[in-house]
PDB file of N, CA and C in Angstrom:
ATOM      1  N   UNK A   1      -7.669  17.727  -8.537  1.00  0.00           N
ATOM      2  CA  UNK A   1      -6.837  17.619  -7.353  1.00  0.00           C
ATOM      3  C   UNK A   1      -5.955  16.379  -7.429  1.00  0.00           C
ATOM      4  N   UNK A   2      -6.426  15.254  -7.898  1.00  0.00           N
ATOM      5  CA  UNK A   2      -5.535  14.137  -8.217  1.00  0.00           C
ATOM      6  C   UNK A   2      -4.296  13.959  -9.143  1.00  0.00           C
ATOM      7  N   UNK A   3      -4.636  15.249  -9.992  1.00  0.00           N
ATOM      8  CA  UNK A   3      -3.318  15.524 -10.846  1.00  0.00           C
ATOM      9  C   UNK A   3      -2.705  16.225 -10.040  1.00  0.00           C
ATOM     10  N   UNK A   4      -2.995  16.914  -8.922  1.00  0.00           N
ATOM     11  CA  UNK A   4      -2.115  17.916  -8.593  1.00  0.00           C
ATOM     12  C   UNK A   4      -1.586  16.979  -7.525  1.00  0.00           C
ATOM     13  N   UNK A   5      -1.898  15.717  -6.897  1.00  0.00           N
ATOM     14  CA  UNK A   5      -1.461  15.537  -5.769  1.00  0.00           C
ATOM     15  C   UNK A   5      -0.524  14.555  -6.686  1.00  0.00           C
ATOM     16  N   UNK A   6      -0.684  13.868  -7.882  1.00  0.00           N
ATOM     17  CA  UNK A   6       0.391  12.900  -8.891  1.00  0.00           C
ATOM     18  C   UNK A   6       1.732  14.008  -8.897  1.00  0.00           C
ATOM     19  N   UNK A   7       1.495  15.057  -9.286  1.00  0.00           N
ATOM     20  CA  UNK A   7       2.511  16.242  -9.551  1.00  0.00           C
ATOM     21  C   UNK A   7       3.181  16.292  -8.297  1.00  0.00           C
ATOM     22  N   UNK A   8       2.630  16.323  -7.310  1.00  0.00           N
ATOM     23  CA  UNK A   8       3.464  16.790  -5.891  1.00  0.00           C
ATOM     24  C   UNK A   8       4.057  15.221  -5.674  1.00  0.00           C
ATOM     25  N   UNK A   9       3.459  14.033  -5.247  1.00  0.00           N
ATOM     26  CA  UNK A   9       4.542  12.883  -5.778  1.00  0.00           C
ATOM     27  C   UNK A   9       5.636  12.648  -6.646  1.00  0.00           C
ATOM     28  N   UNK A  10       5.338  12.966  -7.861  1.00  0.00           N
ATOM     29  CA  UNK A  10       6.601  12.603  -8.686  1.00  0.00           C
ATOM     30  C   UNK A  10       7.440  13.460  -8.507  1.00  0.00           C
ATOM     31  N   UNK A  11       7.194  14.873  -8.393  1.00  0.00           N
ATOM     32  CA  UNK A  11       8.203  15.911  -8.652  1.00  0.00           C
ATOM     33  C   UNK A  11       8.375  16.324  -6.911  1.00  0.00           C
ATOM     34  N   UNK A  12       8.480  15.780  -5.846  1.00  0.00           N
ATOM     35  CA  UNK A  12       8.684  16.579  -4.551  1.00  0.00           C
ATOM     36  C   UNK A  12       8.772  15.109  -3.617  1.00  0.00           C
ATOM     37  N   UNK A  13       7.879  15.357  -2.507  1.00  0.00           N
ATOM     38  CA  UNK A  13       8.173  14.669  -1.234  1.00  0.00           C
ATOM     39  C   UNK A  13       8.235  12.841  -1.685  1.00  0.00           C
ATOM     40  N   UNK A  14       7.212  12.614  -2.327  1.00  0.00           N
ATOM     41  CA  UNK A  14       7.613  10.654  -2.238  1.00  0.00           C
ATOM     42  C   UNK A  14       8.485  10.375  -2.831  1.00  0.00           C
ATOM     43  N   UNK A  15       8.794  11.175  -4.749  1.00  0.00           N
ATOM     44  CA  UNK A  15      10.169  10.636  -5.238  1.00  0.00           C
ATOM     45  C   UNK A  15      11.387  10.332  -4.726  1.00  0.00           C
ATOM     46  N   UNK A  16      11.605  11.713  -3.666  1.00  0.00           N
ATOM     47  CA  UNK A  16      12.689  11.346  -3.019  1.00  0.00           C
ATOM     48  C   UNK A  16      12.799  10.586  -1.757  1.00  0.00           C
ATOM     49  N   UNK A  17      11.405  10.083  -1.252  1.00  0.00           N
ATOM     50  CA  UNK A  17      11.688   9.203   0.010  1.00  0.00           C
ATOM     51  C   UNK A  17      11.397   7.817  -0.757  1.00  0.00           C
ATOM     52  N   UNK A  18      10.998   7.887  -2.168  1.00  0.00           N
ATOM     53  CA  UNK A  18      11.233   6.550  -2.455  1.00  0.00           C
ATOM     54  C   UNK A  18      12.443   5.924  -3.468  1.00  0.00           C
ATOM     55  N   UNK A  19      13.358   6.814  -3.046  1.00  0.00           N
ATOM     56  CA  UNK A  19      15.274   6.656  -3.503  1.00  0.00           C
ATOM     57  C   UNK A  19      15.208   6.211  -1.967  1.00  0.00           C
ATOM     58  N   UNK A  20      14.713   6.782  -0.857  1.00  0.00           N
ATOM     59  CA  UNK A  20      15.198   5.796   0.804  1.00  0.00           C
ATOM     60  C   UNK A  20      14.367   4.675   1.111  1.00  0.00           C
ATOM     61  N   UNK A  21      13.589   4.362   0.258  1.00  0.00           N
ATOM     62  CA  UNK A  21      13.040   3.628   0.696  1.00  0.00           C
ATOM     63  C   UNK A  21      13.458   1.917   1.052  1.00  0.00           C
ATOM     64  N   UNK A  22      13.906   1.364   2.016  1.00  0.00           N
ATOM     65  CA  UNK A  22      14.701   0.274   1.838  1.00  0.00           C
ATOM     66  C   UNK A  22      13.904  -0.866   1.200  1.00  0.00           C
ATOM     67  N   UNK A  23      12.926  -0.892   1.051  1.00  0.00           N
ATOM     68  CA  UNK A  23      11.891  -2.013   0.531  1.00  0.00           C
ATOM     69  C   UNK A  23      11.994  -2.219  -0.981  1.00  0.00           C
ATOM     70  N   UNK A  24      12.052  -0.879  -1.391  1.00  0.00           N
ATOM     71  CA  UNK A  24      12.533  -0.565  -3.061  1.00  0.00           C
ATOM     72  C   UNK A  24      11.471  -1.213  -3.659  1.00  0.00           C
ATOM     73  N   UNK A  25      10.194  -0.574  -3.119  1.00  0.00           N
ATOM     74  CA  UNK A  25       9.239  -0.879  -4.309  1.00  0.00           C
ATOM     75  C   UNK A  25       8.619   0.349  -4.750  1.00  0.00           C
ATOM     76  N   UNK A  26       8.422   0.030  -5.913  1.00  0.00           N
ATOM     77  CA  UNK A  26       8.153   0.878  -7.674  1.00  0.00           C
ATOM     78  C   UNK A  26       7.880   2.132  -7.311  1.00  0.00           C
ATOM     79  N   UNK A  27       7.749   2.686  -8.005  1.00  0.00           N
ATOM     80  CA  UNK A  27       7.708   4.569  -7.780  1.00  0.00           C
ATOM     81  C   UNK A  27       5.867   4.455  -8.047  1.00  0.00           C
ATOM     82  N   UNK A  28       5.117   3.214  -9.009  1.00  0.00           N
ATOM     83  CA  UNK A  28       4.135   3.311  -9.516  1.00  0.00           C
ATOM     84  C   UNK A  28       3.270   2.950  -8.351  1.00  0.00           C
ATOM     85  N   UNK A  29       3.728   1.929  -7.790  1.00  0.00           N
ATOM     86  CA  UNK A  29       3.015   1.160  -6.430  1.00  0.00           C
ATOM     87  C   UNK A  29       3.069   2.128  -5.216  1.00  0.00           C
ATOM     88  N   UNK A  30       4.265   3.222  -5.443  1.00  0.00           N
ATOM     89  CA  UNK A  30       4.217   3.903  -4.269  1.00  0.00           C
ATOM     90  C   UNK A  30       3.261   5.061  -4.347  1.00  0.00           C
ATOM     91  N   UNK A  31       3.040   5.827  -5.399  1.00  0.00           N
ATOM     92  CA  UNK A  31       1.876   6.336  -5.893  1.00  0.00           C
ATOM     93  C   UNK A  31       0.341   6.409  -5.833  1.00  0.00           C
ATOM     94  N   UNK A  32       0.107   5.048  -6.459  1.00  0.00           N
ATOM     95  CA  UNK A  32      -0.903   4.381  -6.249  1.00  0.00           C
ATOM     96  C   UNK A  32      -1.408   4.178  -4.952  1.00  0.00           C
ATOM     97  N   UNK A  33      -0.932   3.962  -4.121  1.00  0.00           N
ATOM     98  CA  UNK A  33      -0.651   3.730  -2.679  1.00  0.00           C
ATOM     99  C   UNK A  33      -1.276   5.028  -1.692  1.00  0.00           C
ATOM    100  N   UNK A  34      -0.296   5.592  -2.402  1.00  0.00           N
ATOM    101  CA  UNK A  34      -1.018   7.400  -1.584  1.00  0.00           C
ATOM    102  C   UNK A  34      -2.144   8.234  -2.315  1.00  0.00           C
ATOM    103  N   UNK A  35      -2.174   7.971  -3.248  1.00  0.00           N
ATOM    104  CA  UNK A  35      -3.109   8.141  -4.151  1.00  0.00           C
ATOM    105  C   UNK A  35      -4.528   7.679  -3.517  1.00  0.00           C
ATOM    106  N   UNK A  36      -4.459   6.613  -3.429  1.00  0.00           N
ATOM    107  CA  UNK A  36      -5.547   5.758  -2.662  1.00  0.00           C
ATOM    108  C   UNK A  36      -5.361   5.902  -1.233  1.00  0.00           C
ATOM    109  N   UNK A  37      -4.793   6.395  -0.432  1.00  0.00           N
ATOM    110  CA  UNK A  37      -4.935   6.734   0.773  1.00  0.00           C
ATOM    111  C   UNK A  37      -5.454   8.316   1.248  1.00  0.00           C
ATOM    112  N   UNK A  38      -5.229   9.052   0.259  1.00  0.00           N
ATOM    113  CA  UNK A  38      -5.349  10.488   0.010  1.00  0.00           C
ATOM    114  C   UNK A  38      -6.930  10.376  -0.392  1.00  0.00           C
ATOM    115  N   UNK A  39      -7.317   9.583  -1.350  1.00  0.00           N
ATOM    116  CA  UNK A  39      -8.751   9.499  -1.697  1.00  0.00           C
ATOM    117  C   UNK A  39      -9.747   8.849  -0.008  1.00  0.00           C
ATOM    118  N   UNK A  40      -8.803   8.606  -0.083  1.00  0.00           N
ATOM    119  CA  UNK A  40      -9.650   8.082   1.637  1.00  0.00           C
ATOM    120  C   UNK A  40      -9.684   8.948   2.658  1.00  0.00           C
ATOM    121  N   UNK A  41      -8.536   9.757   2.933  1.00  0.00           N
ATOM    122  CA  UNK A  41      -8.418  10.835   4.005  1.00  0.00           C
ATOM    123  C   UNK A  41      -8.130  12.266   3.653  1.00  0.00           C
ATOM    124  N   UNK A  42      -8.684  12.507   2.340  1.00  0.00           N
ATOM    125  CA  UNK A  42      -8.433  13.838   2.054  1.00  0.00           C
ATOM    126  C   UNK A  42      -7.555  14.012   1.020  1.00  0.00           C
ATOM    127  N   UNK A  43      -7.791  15.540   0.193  1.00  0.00           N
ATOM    128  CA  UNK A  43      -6.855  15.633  -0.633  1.00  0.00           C
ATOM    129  C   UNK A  43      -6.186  17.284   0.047  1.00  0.00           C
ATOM    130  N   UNK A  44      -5.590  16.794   0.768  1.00  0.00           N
ATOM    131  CA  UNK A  44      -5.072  17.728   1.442  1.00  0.00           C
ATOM    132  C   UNK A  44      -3.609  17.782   1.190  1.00  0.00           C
ATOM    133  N   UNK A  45      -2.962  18.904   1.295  1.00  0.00           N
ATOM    134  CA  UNK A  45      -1.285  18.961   1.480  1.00  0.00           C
ATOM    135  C   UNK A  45      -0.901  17.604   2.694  1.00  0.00           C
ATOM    136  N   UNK A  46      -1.398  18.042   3.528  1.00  0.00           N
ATOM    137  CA  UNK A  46      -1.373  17.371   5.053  1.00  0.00           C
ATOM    138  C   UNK A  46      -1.419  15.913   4.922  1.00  0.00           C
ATOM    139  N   UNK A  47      -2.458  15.113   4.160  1.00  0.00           N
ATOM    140  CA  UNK A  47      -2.607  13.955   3.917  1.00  0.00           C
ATOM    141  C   UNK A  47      -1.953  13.271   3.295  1.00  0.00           C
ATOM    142  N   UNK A  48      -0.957  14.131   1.527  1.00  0.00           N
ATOM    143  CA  UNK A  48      -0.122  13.921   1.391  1.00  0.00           C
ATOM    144  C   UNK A  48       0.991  13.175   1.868  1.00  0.00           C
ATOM    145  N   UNK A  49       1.428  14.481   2.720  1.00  0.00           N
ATOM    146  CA  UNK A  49       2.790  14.130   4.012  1.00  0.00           C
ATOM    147  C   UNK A  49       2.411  12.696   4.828  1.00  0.00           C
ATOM    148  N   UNK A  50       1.291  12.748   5.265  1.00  0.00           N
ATOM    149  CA  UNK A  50       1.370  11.240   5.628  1.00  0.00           C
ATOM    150  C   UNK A  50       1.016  10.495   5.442  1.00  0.00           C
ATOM    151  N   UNK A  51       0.170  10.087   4.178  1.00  0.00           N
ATOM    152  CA  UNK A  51      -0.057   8.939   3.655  1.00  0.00           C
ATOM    153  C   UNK A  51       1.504   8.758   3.193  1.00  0.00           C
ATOM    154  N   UNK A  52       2.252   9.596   2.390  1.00  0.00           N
ATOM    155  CA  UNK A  52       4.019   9.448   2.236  1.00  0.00           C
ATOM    156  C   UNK A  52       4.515   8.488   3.162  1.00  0.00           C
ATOM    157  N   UNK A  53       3.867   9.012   4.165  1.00  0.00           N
ATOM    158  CA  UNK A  53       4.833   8.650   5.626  1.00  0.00           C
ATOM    159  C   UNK A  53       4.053   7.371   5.806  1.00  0.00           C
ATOM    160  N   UNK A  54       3.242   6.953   5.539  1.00  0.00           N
ATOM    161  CA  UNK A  54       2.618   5.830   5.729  1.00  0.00           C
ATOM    162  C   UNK A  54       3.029   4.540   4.761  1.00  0.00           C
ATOM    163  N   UNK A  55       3.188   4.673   3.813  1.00  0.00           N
ATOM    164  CA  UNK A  55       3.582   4.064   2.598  1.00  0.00           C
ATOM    165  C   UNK A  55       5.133   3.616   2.602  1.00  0.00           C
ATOM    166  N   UNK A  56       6.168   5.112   3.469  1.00  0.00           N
ATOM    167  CA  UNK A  56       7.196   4.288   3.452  1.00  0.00           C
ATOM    168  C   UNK A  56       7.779   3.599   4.896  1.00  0.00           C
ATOM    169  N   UNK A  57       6.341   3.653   5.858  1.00  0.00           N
ATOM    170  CA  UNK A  57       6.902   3.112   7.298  1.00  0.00           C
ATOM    171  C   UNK A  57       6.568   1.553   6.755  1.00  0.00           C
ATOM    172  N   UNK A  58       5.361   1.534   5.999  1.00  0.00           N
ATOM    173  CA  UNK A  58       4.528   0.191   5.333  1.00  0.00           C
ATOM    174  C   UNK A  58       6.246  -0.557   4.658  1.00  0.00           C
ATOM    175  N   UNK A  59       6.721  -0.136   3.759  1.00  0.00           N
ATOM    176  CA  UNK A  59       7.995  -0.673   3.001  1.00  0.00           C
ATOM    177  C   UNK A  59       9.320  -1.219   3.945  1.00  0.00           C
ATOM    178  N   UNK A  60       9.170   0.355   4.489  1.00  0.00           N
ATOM    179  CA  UNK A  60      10.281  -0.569   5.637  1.00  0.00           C
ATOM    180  C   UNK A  60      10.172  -1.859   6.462  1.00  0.00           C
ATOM    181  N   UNK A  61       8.787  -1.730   6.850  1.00  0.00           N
ATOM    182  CA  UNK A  61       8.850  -2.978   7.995  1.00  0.00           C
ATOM    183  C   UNK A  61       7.857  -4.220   7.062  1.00  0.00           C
ATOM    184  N   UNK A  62       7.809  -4.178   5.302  1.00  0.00           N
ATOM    185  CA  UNK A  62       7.347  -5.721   4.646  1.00  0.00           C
ATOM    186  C   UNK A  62       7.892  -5.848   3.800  1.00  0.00           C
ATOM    187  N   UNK A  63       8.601  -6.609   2.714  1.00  0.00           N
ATOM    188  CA  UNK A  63       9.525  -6.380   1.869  1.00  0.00           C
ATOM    189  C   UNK A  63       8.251  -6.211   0.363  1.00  0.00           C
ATOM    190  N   UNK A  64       8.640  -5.711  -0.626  1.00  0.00           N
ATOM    191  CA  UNK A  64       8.193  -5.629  -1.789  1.00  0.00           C
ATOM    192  C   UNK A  64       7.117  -7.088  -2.374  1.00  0.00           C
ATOM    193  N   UNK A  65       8.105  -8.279  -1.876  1.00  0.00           N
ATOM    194  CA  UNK A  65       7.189  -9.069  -2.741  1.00  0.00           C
ATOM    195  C   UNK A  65       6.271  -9.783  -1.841  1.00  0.00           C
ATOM    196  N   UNK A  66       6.213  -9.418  -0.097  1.00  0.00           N
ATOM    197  CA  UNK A  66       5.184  -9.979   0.154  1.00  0.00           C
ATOM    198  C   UNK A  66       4.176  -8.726   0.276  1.00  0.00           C
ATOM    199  N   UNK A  67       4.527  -7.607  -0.100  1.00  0.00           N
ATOM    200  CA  UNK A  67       3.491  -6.927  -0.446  1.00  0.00           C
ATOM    201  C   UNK A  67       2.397  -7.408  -1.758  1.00  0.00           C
ATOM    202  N   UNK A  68       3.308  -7.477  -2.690  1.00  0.00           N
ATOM    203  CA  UNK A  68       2.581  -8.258  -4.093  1.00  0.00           C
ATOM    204  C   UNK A  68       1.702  -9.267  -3.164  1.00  0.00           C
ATOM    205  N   UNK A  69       2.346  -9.907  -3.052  1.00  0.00           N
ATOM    206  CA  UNK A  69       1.824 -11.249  -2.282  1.00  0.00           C
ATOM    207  C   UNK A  69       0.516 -11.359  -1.540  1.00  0.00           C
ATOM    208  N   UNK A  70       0.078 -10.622  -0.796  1.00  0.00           N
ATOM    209  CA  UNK A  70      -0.819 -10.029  -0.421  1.00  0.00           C
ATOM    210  C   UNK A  70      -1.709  -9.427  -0.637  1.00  0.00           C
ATOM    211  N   UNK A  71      -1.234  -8.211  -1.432  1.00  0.00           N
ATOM    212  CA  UNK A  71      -2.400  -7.859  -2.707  1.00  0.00           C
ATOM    213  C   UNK A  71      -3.271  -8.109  -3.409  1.00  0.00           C
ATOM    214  N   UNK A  72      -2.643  -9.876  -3.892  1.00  0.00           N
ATOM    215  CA  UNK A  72      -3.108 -10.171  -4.850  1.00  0.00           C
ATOM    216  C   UNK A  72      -3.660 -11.351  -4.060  1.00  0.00           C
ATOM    217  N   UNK A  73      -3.670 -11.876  -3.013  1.00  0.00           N
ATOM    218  CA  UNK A  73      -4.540 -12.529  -2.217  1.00  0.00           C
ATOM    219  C   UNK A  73      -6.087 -12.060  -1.453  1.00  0.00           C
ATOM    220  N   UNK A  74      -5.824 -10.177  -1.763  1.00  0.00           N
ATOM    221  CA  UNK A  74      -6.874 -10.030  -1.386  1.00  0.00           C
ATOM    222  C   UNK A  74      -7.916  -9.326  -2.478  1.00  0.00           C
ATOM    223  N   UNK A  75      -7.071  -9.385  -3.914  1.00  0.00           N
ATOM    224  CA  UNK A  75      -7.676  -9.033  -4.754  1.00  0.00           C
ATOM    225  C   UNK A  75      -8.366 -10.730  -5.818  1.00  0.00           C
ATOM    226  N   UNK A  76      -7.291 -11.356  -5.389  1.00  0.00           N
ATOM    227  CA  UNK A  76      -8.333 -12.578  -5.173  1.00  0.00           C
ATOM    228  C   UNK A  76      -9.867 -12.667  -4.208  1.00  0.00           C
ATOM    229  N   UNK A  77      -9.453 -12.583  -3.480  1.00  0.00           N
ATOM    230  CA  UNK A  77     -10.934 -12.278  -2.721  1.00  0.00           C
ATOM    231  C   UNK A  77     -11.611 -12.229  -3.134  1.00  0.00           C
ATOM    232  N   UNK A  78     -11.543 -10.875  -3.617  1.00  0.00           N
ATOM    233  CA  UNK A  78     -12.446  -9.652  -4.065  1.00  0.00           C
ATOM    234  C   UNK A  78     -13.137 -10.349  -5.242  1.00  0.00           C
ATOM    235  N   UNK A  79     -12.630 -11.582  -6.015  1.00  0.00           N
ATOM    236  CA  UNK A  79     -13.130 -11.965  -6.937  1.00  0.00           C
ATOM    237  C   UNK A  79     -14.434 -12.578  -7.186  1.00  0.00           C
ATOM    238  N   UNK A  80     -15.701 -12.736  -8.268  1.00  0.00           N
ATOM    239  CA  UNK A  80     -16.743 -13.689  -8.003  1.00  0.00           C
ATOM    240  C   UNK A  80     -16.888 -14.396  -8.966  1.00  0.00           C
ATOM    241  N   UNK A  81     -15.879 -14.226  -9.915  1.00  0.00           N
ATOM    242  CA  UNK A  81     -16.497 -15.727 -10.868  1.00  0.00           C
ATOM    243  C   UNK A  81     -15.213 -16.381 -10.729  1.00  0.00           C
ATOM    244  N   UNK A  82     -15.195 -17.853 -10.763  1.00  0.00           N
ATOM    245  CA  UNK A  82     -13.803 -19.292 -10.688  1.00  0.00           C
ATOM    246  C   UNK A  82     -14.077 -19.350  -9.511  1.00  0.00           C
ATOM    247  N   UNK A  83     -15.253 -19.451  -8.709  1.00  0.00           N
ATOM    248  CA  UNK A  83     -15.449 -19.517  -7.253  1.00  0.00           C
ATOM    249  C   UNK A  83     -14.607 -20.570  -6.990  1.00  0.00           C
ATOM    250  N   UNK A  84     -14.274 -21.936  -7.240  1.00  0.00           N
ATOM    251  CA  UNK A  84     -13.506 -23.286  -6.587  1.00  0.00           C
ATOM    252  C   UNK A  84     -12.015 -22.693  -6.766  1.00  0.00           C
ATOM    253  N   UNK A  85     -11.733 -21.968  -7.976  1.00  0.00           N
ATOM    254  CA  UNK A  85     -10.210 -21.535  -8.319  1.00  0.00           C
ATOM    255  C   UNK A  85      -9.860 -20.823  -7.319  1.00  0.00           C
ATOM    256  N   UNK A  86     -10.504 -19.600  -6.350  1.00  0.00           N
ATOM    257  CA  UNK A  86      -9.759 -18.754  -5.742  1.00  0.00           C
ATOM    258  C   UNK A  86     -10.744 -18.951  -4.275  1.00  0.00           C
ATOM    259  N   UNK A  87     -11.296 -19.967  -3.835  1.00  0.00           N
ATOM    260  CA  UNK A  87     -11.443 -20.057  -2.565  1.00  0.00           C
ATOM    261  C   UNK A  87     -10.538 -20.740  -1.641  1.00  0.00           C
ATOM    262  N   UNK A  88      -8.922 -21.245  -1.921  1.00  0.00           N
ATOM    263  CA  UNK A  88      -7.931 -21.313  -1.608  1.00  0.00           C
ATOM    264  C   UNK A  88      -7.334 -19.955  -0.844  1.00  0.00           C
ATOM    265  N   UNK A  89      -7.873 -18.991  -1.550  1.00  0.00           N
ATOM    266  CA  UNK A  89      -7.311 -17.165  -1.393  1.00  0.00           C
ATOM    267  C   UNK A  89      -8.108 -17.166  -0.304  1.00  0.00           C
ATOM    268  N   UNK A  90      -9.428 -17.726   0.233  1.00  0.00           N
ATOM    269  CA  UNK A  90     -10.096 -16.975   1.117  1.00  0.00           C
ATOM    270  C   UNK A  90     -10.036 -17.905   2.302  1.00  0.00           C
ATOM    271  N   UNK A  91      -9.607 -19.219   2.004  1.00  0.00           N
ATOM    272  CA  UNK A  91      -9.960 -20.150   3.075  1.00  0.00           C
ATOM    273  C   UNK A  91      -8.491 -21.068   3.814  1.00  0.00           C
ATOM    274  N   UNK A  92      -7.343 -20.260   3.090  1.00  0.00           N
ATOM    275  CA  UNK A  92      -5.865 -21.077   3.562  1.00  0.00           C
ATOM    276  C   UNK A  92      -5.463 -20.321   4.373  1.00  0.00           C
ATOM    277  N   UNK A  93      -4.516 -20.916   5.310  1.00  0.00           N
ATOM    278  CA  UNK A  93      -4.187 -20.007   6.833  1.00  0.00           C
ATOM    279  C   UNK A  93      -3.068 -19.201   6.092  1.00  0.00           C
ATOM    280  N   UNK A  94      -2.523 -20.044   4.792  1.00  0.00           N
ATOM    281  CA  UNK A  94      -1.209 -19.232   4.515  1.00  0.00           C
ATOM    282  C   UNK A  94      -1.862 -17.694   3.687  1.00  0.00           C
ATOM    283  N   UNK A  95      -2.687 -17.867   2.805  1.00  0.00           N
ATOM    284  CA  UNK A  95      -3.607 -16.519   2.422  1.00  0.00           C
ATOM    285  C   UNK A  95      -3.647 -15.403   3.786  1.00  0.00           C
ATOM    286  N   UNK A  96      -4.309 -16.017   4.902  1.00  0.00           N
ATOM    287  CA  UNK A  96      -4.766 -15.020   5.472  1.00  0.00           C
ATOM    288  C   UNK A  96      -3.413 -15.023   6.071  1.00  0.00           C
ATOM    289  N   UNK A  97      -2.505 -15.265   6.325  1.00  0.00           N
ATOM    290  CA  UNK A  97      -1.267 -15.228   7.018  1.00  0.00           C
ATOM    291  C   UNK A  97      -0.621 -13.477   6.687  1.00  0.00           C
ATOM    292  N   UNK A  98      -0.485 -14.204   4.804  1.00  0.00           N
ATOM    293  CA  UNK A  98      -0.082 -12.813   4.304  1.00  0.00           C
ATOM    294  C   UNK A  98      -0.607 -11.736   4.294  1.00  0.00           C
ATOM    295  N   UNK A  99      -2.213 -11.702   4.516  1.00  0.00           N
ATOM    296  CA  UNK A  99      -3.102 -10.536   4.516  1.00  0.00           C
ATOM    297  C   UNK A  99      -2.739  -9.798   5.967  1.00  0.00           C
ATOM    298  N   UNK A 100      -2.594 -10.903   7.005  1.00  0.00           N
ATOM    299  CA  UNK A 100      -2.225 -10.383   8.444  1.00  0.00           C
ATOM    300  C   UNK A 100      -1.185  -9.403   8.611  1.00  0.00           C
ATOM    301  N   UNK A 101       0.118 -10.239   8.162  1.00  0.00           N
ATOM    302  CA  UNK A 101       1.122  -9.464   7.962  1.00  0.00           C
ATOM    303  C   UNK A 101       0.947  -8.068   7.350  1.00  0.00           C
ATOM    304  N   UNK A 102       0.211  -7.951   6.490  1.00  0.00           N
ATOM    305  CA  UNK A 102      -0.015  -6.669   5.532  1.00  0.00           C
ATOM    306  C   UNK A 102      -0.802  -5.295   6.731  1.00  0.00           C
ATOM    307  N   UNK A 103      -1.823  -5.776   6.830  1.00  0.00           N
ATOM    308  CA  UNK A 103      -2.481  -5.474   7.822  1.00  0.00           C
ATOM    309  C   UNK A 103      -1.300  -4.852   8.903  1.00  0.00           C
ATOM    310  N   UNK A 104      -1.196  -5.343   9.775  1.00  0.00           N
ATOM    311  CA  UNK A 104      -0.474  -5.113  11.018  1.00  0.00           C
ATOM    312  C   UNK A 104       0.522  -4.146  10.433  1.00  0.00           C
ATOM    313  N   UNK A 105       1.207  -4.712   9.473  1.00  0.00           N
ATOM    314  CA  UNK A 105       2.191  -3.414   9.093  1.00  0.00           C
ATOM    315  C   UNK A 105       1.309  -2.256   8.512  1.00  0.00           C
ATOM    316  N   UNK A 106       0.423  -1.825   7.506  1.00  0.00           N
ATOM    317  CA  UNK A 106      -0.166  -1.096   7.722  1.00  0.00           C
ATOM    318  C   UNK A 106      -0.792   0.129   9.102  1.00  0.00           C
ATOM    319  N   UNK A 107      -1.176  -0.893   9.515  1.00  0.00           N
ATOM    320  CA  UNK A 107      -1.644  -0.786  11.044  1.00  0.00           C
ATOM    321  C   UNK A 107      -0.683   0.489  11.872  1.00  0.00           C
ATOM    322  N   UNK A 108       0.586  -0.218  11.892  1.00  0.00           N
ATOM    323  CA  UNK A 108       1.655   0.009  12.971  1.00  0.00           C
ATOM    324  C   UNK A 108       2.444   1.575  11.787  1.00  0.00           C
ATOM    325  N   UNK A 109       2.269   1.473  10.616  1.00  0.00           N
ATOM    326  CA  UNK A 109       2.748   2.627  10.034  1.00  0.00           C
ATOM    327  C   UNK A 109       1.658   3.894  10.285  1.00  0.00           C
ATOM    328  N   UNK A 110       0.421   3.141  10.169  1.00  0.00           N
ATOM    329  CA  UNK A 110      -0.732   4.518  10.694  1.00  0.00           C
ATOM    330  C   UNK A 110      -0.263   5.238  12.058  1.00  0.00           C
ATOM    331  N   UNK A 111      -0.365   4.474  13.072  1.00  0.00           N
ATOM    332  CA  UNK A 111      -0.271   4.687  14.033  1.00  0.00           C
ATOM    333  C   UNK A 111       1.150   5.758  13.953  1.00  0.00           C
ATOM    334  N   UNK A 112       1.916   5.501  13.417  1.00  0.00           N
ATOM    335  CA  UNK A 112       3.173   6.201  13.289  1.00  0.00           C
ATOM    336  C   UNK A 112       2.635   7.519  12.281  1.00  0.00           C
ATOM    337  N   UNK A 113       2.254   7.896  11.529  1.00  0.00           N
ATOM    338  CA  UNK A 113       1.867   8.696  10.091  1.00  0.00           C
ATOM    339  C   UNK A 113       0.922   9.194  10.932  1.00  0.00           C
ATOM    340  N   UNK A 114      -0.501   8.959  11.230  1.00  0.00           N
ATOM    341  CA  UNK A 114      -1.528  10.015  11.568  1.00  0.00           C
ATOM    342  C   UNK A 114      -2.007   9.792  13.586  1.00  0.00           C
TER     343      UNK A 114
END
């Protein structure tokens, strides 16, 4: 089902909402994205359509690189060995700042999508 839902991305509904997408991030990140949202709420046609719709309400309202930005603050987190190196990621207001931001836009695209 995950190939089939990669197939319906590249070749149908996200390719072309991610030519509108004003955020203009990667076709790979946008993928990945629904990919992993689809694994969370189904591999449905339906879930598809709005994890799509979720991914590009998410782009519109954060730009590309504080998405990175964020990501990788919470994939810092996620980390357990260099404990002194990346407890900056878990314990700076500006870390959680960007995670907030991420969040909320997330948030506010769900609410819009499902």
């Amino acid at each position: 089902m995950r190939s089939l839902a990669l197939s319906l991305l590249l070749t149908g509904g996200l390719a072309a909402s991610a030519a509108a997408a004003p955020a203009a991030y990667p076709t790979a990140v946008l993928a990945d994205y629904v990919l992993g949202c689809m694994a969370a709420r189904g591999q449905s046609p339906d879930a598809l359509q709005r994890c799509a719709c979720s991914i590009d309400r998410l782009a519109a309202r954060l730009p590309y690189d504080d998405y990175v930005k964020a990501e990788t603050v919470l994939r810092m987190r996620r980390e357990t060995t260099g404990r002194d190196q990346i407890t900056m990621f878990r314990t700076s207001p500006w870390a959680q700042e960007m995670v907030d931001k991420l969040r909320r836009a997330q948030l506010e695209a769900d609410v819009e999508c499902f």
